[in-house]
Protein backbone atom coordinates (compact mmCIF):
# COMPACT_ATOMS: atom_id res chain seq x y z
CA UNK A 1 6.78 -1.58 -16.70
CA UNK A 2 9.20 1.20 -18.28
CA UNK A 3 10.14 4.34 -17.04
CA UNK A 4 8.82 5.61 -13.87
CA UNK A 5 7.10 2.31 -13.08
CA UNK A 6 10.38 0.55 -13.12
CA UNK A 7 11.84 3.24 -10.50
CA UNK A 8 8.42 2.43 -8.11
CA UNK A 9 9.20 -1.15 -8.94
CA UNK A 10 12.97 -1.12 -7.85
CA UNK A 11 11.55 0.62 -4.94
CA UNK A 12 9.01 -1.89 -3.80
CA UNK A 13 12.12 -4.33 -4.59
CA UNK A 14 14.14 -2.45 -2.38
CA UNK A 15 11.98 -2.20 0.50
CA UNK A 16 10.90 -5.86 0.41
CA UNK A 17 14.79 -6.80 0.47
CA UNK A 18 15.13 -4.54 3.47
CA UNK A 19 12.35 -5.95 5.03
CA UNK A 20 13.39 -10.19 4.34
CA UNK A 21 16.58 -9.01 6.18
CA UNK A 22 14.80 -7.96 9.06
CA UNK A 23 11.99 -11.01 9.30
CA UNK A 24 15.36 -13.37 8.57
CA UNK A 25 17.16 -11.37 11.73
CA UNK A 26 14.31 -13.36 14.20
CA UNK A 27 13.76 -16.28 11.88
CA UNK A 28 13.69 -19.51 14.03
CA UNK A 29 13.34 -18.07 17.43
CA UNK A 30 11.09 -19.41 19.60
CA UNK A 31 8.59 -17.65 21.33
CA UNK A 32 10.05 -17.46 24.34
CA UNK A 33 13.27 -16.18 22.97
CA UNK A 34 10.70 -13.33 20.67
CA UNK A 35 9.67 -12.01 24.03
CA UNK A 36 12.96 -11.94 26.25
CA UNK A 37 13.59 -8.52 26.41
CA UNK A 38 17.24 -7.22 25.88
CA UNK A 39 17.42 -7.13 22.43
CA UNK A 40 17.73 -2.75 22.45
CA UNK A 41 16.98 -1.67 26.02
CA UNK A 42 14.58 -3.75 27.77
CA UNK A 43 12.71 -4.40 24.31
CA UNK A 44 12.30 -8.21 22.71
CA UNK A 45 12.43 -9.12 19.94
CA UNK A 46 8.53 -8.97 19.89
CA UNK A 47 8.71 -5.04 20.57
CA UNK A 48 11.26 -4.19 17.99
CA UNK A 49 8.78 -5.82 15.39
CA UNK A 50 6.22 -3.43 16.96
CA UNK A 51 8.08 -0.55 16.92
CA UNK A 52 8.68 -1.31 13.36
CA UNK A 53 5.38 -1.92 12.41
CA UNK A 54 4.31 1.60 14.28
CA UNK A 55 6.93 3.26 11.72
CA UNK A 56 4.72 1.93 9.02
CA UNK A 57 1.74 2.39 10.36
CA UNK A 58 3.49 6.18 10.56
CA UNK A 59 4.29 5.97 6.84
CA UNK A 60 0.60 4.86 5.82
CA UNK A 61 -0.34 7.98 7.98
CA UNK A 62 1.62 10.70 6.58
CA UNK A 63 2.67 9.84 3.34
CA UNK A 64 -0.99 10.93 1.95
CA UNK A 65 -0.27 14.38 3.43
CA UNK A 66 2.91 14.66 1.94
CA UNK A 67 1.94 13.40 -1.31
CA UNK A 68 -0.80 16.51 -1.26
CA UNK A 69 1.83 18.83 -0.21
CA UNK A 70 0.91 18.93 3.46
CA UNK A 71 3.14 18.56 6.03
CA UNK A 72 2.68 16.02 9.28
CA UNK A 73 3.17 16.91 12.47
CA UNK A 74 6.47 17.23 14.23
CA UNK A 75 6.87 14.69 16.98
CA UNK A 76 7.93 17.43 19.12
CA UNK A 77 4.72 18.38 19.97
CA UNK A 78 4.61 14.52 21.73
CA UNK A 79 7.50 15.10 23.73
CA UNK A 80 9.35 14.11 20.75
CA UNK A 81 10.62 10.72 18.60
CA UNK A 82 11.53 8.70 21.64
CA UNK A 83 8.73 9.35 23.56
CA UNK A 84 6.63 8.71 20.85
CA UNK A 85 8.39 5.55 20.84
CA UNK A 86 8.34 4.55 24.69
CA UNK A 87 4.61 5.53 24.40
CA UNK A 88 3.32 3.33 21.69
CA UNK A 89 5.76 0.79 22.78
CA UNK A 90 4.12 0.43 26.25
CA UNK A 91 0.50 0.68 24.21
CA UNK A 92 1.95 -2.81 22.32
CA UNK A 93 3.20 -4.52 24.74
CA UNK A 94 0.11 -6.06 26.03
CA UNK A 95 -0.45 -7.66 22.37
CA UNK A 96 0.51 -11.33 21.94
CA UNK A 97 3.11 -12.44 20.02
CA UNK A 98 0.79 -13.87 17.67
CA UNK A 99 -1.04 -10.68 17.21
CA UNK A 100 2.27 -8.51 16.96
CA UNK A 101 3.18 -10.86 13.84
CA UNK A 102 -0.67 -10.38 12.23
CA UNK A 103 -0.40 -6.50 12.70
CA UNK A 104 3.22 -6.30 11.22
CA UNK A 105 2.32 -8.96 8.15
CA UNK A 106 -1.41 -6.62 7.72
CA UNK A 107 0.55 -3.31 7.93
CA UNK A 108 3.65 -4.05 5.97
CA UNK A 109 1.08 -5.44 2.63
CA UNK A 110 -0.71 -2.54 3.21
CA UNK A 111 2.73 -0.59 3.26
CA UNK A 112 3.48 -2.13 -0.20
CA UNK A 113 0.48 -1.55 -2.02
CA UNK A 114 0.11 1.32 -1.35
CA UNK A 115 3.26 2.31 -2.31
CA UNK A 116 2.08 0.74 -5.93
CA UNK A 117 -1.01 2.80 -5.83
CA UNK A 118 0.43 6.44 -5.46
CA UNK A 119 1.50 8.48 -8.46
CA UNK A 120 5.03 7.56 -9.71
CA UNK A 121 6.58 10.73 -9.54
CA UNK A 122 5.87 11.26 -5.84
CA UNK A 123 8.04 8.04 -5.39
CA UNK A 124 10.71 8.69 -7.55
CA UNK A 125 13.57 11.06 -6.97
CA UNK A 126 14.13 12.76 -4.09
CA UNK A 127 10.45 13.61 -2.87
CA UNK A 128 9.84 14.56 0.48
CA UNK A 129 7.37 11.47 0.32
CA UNK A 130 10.43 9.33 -0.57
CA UNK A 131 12.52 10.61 2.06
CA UNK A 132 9.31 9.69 4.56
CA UNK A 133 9.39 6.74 3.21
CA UNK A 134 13.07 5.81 3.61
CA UNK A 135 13.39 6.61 6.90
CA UNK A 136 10.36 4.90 8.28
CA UNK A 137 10.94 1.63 6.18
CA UNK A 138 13.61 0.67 4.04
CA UNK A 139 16.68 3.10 6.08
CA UNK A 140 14.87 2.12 9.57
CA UNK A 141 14.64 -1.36 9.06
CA UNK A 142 18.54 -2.31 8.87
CA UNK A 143 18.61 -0.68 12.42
CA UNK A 144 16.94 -2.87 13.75
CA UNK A 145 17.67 -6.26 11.94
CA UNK A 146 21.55 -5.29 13.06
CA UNK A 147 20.30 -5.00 16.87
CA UNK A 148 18.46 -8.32 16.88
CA UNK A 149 21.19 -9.76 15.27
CA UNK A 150 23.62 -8.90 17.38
CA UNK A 151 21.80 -9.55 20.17
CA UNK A 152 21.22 -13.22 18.31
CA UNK A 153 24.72 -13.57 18.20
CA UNK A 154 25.29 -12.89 21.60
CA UNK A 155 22.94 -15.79 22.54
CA UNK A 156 23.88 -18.58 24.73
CA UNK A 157 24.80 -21.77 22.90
CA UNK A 158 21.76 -24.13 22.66
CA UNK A 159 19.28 -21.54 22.70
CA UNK A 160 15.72 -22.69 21.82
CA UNK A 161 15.17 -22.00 18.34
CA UNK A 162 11.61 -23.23 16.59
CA UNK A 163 13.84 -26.02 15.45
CA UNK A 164 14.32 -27.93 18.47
CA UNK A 165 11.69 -25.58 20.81
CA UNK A 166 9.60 -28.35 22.96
């Protein structure tokens, strides 16, 4: 690609490397250690990946709109960002593990392509759609790969990693 498709691709790049350093931030936990909460709050490791994924899922929402020149609604008129995210936290927390790990995978290829499908220039520059988009993805993830981490490295030594789980 040249031009404008480069720009999307270096985009796509740099969400993807955003995202690796977030899936590498819980690589080799076991599943007991994904669902101990205490990683930010009383969330596990399992919930930050949902609350990620709902930030997508967010993105796939709204970013049409945007593209057409609509605005979303503010999250103000659900009490506001955090509620928003205690709500939808407490709606995911009766998943599995396994199924938090589908959704994210489904949602983030989703995520991707259809970043590759929309027209160039509403990805380019400084769009409102890429601002969405950077603060639901590629800004939002380091957040939360720093938190895990951290909370990784505050682990006691010997914890059960899918290396040497049982």
């Amino acid at each position: 690609m040249t031009g404008n498709g480069d720009r999307v691709s270096s985009l796509v790049e740099r969400v993807e490397r955003a995202w690796r350093a977030f899936q590498c931030s819980y690589a080799e936990l076991c599943d007991a250690r994904m669902t101990e909460p205490g990683v930010v709050g009383d969330w596990s490791v399992k919930d930050v990946i949902a609350h990620v994924t709902t930030w997508e899922e967010e993105a796939l929402k709204h970013l049409p709109l945007i593209i057409a020149g609509g605005r979303p609604p503010r999250y103000v008129t659900v009490g506001g960002i955090d509620a928003f995210n205690d709500r939808v936290t407490m709606q995911k927390r009766g998943l599995s593990l396994a199924e938090v790990l589908r959704e994210s995978d489904h949602t983030h290829r989703r995520l991707i392509a259809f970043i590759e499908s929309v027209p160039q220039e509403a990805m380019t520059g400084e769009t409102r759609a890429r601002r969405r988009l950077r603060l639901d993805t590629y800004g939002h993830y380091p957040l939360h790969t720093e938190a895990v981490q951290t909370w990784r490295d505050a682990e006691p030594a010997g914890a059960a990693t899918h290396a040497d789980a049982p």
